[in-house]
C-alpha atoms as a PDB file:
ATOM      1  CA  UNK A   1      83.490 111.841 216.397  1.00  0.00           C
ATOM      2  CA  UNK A   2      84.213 111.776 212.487  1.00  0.00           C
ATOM      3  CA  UNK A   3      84.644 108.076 212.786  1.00  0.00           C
ATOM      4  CA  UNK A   4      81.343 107.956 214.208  1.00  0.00           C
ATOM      5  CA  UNK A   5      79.969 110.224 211.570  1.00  0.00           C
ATOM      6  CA  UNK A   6      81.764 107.842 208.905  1.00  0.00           C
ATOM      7  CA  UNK A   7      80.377 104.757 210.608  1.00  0.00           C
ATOM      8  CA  UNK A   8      76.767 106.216 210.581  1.00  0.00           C
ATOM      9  CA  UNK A   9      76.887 106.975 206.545  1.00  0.00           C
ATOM     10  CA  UNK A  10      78.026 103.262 206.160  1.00  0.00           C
ATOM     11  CA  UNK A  11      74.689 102.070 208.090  1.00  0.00           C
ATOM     12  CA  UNK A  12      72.638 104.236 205.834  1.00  0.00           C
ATOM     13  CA  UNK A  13      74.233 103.064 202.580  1.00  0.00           C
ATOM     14  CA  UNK A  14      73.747  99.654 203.382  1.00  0.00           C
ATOM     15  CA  UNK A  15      70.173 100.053 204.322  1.00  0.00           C
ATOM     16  CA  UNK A  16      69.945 101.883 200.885  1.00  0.00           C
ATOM     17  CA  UNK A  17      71.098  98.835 199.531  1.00  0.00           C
ATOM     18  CA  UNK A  18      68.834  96.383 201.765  1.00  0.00           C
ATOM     19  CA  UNK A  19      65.587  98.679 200.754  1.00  0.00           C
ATOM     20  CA  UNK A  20      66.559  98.736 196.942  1.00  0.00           C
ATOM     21  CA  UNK A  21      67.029  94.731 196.807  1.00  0.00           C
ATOM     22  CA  UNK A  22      64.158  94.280 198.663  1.00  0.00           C
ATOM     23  CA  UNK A  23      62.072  96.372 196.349  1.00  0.00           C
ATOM     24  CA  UNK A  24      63.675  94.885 193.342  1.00  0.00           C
ATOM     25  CA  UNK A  25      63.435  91.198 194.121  1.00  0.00           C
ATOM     26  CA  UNK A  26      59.846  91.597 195.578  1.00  0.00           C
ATOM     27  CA  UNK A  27      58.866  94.273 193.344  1.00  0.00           C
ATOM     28  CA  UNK A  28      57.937  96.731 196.543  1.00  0.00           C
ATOM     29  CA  UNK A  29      58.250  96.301 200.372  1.00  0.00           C
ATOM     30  CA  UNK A  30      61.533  98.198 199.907  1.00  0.00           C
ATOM     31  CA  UNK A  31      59.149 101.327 202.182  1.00  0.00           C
ATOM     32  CA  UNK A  32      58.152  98.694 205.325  1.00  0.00           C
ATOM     33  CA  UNK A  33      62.279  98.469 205.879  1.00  0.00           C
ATOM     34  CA  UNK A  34      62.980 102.064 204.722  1.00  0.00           C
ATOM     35  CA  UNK A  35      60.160 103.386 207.141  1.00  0.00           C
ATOM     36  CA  UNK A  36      61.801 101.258 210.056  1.00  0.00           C
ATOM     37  CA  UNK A  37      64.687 102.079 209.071  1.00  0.00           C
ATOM     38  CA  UNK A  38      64.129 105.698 209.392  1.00  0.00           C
ATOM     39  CA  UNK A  39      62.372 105.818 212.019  1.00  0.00           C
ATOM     40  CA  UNK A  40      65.490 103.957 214.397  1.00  0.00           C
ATOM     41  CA  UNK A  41      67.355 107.004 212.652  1.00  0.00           C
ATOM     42  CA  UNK A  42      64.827 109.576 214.328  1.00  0.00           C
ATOM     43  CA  UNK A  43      62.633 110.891 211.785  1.00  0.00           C
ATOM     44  CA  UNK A  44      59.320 111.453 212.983  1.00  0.00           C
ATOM     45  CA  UNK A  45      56.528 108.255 212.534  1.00  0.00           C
ATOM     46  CA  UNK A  46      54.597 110.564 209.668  1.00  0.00           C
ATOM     47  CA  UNK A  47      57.628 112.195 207.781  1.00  0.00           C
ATOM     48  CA  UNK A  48      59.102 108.558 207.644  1.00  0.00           C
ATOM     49  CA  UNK A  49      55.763 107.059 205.571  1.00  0.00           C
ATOM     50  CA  UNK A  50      56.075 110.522 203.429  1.00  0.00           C
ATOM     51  CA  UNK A  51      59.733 109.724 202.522  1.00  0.00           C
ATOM     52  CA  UNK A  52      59.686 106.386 202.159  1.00  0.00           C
ATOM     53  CA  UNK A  53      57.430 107.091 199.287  1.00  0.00           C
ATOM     54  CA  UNK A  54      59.655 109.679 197.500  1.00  0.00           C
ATOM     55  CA  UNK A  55      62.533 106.881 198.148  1.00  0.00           C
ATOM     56  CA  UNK A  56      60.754 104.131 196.473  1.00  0.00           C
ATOM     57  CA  UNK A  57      59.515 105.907 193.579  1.00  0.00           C
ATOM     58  CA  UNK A  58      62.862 106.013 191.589  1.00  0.00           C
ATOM     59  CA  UNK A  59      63.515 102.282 193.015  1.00  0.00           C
ATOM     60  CA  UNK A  60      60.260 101.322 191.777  1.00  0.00           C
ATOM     61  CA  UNK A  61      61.077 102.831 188.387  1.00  0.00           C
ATOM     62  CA  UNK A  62      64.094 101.477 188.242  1.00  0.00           C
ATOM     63  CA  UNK A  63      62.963  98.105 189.075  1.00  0.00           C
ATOM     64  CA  UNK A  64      59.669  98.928 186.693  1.00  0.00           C
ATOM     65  CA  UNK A  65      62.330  99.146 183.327  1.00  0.00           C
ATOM     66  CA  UNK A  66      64.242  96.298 184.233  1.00  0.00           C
ATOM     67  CA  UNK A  67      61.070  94.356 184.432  1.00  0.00           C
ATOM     68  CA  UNK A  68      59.510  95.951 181.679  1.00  0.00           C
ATOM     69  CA  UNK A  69      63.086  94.890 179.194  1.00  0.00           C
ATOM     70  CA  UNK A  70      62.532  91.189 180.302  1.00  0.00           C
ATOM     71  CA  UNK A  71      59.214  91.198 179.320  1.00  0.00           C
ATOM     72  CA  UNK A  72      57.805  90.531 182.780  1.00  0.00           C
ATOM     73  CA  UNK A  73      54.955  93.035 183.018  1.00  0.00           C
ATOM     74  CA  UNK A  74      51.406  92.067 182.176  1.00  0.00           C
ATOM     75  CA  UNK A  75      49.700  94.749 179.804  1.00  0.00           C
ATOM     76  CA  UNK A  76      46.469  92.895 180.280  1.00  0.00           C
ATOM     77  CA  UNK A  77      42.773  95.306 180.326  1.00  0.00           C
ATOM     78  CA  UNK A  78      42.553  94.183 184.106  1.00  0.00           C
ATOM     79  CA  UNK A  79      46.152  95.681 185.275  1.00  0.00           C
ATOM     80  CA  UNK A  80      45.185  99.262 183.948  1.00  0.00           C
ATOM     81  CA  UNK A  81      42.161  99.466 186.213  1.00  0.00           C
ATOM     82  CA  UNK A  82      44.187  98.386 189.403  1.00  0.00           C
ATOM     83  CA  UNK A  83      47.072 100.813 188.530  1.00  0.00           C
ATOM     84  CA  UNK A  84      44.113 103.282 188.302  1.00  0.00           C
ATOM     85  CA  UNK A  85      42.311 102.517 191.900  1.00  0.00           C
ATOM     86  CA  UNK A  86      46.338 102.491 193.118  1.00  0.00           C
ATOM     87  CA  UNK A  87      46.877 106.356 191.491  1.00  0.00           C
ATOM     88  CA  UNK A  88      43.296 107.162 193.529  1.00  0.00           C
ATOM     89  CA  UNK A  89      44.167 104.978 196.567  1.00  0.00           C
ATOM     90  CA  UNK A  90      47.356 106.562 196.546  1.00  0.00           C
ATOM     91  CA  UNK A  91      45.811 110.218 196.570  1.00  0.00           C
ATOM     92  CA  UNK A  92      43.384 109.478 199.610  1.00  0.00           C
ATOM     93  CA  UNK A  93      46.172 107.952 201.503  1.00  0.00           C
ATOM     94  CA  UNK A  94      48.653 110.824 201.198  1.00  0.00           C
ATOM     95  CA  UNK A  95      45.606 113.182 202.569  1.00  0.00           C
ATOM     96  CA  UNK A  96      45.243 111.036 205.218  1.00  0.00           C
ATOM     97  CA  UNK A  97      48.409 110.657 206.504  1.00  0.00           C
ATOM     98  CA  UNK A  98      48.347 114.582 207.145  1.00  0.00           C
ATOM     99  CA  UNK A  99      45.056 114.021 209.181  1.00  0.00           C
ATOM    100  CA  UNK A 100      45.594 111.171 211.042  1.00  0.00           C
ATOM    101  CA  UNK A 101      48.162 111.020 214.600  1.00  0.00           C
ATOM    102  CA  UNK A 102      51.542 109.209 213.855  1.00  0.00           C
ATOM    103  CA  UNK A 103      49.671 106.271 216.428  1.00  0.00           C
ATOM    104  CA  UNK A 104      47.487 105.562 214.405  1.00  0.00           C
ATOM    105  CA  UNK A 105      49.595 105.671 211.264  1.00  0.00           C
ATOM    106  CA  UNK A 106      51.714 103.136 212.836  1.00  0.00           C
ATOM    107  CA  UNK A 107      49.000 101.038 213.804  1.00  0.00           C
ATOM    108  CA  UNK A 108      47.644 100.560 210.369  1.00  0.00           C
ATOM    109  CA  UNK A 109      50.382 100.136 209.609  1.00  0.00           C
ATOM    110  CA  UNK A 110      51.466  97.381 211.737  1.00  0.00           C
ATOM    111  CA  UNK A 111      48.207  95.527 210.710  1.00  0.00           C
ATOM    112  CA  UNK A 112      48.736  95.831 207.340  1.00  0.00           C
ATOM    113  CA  UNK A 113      51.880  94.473 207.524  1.00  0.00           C
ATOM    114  CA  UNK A 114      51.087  91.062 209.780  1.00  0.00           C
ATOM    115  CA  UNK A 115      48.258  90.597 207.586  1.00  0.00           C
ATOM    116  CA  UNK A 116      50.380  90.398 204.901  1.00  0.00           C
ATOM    117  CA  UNK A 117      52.945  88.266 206.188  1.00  0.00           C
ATOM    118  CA  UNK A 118      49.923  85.379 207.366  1.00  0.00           C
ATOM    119  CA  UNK A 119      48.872  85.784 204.019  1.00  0.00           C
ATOM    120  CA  UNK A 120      52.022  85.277 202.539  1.00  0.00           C
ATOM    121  CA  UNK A 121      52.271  82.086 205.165  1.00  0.00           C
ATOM    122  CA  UNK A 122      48.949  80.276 204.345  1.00  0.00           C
END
């Protein structure tokens, strides 16, 4: 049993590591593999999104300095106002995702995510 135990915090360091490269390379989309990833680990559909969050906020920080030393963020008028609709956005969705069933969490979600990847493809 305590090899099994040991075996299970070795999947959920390396996903750690997974979601944290993934959000540092890409700059976020560590949450669509730390959601996944949490819920094959049994957390419930909404308590996954709500995590995921408080996960990726000190990898997006992280990943926000390193950025930020190599001179690779744009302080440009236009990026304020779309950090500003994200802080509002952000607000609206968290309220949301205490009204709305886990289905149809997951289904946005879902679509959000393939209609990211075709854009990404085309």
């Amino acid at each position: 049993m305590k090899a099994l135990k040991k075996f299970d915090k070795t999947i959920k360091i390396v996903l750690g590591l997974v979601i944290g490269a993934v959000n540092g390379f890409f700059g976020s989309g560590g949450g669509i593999i730390a959601v996944q990833a949490m819920e094959k680990l049994g957390v419930e559909q909404k308590k996954a999104h709500a995590t995921s969050l408080l996960v990726i906020l000190p990898l997006s920080i992280a990943s926000a300095v390193i950025y930020f030393l190599s001179g690779s963020v744009s302080f440009e008028g236009s990026t304020w106002f779309l950090l500003g609709g994200a802080c509002a956005g952000g607000l609206v969705g968290a309220l949301l995702l205490d009204k709305l069933k886990g289905e149809w969490v997951n289904a946005i979600f879902t679509l959000l995510i393939i209609a990211s990847g075709i854009r990404m493809v085309f």
